[in-house]
C-alpha atoms as a PDB file:
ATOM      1  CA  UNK A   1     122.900  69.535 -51.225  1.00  0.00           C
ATOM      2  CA  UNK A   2     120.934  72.802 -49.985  1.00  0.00           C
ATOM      3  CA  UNK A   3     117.072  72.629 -48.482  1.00  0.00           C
ATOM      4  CA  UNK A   4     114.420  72.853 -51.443  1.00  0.00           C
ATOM      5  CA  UNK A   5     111.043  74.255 -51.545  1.00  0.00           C
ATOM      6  CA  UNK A   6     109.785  72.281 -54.166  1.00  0.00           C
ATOM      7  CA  UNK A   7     105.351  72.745 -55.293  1.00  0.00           C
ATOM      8  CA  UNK A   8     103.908  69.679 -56.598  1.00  0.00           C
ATOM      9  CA  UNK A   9     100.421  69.535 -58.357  1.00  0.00           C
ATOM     10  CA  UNK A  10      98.836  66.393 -56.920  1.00  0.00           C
ATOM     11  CA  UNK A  11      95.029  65.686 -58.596  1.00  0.00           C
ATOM     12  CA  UNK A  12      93.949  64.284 -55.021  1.00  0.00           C
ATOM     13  CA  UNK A  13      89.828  63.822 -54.462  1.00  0.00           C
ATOM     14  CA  UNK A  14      89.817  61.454 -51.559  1.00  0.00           C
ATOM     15  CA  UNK A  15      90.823  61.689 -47.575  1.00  0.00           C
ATOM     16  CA  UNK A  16      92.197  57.674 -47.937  1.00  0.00           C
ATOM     17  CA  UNK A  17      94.909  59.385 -50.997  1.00  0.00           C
ATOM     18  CA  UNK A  18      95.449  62.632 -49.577  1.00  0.00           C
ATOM     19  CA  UNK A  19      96.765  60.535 -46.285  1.00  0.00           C
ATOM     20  CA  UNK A  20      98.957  57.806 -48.517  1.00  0.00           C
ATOM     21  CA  UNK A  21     100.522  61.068 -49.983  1.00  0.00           C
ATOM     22  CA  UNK A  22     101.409  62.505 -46.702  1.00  0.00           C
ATOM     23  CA  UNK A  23     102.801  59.293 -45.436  1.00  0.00           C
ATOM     24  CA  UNK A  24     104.605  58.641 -48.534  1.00  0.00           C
ATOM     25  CA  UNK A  25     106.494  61.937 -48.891  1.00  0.00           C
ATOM     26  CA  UNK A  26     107.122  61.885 -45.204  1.00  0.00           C
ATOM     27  CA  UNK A  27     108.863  58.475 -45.433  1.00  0.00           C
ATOM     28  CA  UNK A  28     111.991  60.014 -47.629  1.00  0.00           C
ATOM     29  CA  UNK A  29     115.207  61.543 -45.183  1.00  0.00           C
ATOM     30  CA  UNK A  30     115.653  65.082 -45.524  1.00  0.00           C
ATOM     31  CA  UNK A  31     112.364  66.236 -45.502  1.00  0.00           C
ATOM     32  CA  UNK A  32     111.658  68.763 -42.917  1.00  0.00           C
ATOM     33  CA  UNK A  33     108.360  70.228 -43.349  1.00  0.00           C
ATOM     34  CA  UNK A  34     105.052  69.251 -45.880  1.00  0.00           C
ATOM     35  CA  UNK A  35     101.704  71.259 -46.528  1.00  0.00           C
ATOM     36  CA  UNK A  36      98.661  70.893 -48.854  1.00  0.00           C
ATOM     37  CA  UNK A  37      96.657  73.279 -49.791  1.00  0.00           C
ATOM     38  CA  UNK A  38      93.605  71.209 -50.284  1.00  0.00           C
ATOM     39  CA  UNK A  39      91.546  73.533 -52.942  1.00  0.00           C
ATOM     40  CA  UNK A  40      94.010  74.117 -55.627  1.00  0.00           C
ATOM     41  CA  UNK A  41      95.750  70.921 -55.274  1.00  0.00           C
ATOM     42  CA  UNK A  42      99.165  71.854 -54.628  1.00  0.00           C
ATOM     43  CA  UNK A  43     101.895  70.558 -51.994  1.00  0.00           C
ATOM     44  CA  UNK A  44     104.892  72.023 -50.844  1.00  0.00           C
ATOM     45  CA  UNK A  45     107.493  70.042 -49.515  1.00  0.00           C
ATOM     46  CA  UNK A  46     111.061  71.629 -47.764  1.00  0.00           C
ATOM     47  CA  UNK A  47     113.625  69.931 -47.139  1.00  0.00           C
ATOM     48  CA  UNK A  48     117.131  67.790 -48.695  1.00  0.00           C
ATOM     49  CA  UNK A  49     115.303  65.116 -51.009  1.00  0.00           C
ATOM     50  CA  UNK A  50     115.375  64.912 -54.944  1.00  0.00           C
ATOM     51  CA  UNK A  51     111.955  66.070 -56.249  1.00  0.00           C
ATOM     52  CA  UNK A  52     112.438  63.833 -59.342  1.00  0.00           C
ATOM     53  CA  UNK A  53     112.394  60.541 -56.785  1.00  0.00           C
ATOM     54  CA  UNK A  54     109.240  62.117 -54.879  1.00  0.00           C
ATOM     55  CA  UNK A  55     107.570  62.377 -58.158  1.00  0.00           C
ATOM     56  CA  UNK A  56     108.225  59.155 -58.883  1.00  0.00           C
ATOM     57  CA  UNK A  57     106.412  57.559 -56.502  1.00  0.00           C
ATOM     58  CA  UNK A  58     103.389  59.837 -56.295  1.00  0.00           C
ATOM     59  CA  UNK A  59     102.539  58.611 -59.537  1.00  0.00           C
ATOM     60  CA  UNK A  60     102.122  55.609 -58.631  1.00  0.00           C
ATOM     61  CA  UNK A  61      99.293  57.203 -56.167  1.00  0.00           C
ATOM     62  CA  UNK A  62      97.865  59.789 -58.313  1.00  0.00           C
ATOM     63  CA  UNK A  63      98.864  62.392 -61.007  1.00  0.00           C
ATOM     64  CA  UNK A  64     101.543  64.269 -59.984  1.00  0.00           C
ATOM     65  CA  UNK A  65     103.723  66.986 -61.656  1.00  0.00           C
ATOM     66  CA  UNK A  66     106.061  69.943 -60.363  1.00  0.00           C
ATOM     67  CA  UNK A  67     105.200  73.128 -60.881  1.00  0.00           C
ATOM     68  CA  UNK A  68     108.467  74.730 -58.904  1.00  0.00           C
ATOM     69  CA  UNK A  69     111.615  73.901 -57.240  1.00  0.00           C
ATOM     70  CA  UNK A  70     113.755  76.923 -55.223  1.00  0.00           C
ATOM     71  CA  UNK A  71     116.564  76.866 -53.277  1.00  0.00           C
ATOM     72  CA  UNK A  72     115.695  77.994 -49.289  1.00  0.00           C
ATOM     73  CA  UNK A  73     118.546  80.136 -47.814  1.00  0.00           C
ATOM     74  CA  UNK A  74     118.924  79.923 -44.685  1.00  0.00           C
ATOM     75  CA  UNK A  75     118.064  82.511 -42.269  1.00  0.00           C
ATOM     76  CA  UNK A  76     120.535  85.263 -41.667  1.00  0.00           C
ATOM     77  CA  UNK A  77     121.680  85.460 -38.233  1.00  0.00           C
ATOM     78  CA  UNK A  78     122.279  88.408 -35.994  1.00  0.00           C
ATOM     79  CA  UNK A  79     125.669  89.329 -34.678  1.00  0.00           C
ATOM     80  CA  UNK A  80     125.744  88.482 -31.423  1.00  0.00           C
ATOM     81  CA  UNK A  81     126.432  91.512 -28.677  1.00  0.00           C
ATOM     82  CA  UNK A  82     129.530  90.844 -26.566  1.00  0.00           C
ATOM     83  CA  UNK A  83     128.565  90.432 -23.171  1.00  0.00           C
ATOM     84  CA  UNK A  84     131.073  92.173 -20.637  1.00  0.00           C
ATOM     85  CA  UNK A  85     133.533  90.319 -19.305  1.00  0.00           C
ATOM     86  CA  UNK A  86     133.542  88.790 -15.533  1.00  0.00           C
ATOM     87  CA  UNK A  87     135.491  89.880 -13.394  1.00  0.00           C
ATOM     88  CA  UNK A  88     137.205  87.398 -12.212  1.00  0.00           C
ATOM     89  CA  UNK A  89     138.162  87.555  -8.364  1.00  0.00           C
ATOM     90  CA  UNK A  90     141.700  88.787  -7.012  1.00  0.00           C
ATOM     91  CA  UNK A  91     143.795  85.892  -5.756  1.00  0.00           C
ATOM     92  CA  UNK A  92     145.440  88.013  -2.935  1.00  0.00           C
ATOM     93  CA  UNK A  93     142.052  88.569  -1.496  1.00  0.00           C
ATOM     94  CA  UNK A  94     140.929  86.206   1.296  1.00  0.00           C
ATOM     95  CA  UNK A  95     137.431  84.470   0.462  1.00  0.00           C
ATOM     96  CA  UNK A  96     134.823  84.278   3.550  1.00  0.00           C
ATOM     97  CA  UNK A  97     133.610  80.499   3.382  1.00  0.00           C
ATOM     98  CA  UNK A  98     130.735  79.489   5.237  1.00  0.00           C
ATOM     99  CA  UNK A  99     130.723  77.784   8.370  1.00  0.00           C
ATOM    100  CA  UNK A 100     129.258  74.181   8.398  1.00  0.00           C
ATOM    101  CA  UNK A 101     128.782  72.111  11.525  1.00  0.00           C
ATOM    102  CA  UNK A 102     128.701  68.568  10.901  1.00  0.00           C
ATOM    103  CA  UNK A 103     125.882  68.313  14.055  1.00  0.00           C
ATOM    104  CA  UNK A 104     123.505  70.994  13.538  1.00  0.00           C
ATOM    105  CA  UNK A 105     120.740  71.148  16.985  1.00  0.00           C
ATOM    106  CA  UNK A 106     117.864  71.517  15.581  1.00  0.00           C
ATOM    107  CA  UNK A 107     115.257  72.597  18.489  1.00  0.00           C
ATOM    108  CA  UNK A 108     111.540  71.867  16.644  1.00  0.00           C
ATOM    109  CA  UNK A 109     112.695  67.738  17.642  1.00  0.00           C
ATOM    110  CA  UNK A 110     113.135  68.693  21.563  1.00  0.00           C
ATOM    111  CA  UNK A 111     109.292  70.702  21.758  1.00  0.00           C
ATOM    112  CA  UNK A 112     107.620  67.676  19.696  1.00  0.00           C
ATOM    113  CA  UNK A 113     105.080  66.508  21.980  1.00  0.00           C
ATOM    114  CA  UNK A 114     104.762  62.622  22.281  1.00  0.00           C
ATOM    115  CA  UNK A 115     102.189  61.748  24.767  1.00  0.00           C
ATOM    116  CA  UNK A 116     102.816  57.847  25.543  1.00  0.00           C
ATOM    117  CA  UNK A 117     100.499  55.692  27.241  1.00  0.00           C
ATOM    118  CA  UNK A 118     102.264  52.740  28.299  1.00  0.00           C
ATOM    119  CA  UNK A 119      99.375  50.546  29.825  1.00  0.00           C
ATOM    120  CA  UNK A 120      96.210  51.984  27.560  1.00  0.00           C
ATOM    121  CA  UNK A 121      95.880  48.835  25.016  1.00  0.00           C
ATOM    122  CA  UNK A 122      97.430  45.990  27.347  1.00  0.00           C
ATOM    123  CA  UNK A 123      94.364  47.139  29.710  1.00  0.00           C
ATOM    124  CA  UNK A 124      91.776  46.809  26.837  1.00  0.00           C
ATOM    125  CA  UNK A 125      92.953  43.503  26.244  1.00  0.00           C
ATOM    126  CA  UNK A 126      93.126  42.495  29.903  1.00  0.00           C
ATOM    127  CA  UNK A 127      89.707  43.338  30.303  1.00  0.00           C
ATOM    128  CA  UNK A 128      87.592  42.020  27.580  1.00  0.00           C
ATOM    129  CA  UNK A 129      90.385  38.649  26.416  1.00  0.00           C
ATOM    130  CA  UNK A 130      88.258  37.511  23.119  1.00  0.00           C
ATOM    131  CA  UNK A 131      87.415  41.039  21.957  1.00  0.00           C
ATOM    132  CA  UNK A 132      89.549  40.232  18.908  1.00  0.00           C
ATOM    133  CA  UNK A 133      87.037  39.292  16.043  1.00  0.00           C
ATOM    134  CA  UNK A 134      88.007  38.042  12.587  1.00  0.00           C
ATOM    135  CA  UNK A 135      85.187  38.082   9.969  1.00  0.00           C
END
């Protein structure tokens, strides 16, 4: 089957039906797109359903009849440009690969500065023995 645009009146005075609607109609496969117009009452719906089964059970929310059914074409599409070919290297010529070392030097880790104080806490400690407090 092709898309439909199918226009339903719906009699619809109240937010709580307006929303069953919507949740109804959404609730069938196929359908791909729904909008209300709110003042005159009318929905469109767009997609692969049978109208005559929508209808159905909008009745048993509120009055419902269809006003128009159309078949949606599809878009038409563009012919697409052909792009220019690659060209695709020649085989005879050599290929420059590039050169990996497996041990790379890297000199940033050789003017790190590490200042280490070997004695600095163990003399803390030595001096004051119980300056360790747990509260």
């Amino acid at each position: 089957m092709a898309a439909k645009k199918s226009v339903l009146q719906l009699s619809v005075h109240e937010e709580r039906i307006r929303k069953k609607v919507f949740v109804t109609v959404s609730k069938f496969p196929g359908v791909t797109s729904i909008t209300m117009d709110d003042k005159t009452g009318k929905m469109t719906v767009v997609g692969d359903v049978d109208v005559s089964v929508i209808v159905i059970k909008l009745r048993k929310i509120c009055n419902t009849e269809i006003v128009s059914v159309e078949v949606v074409k599809p878009p038409e599409k563009k012919p697409e440009e052909k792009k220019p070919e690659e060209k695709k290297p020649d085989p005879l010529k050599p290929v420059a690969y590039p050169v990996y070392h497996p041990y790379q030097y890297y000199p940033s880790y050789a003017t790190n500065s590490y200042y280490h104080q070997p004695y600095a806490t163990s003399k803390v400690v030595m001096d004051e023995p119980n300056s360790c407090v747990i509260m």
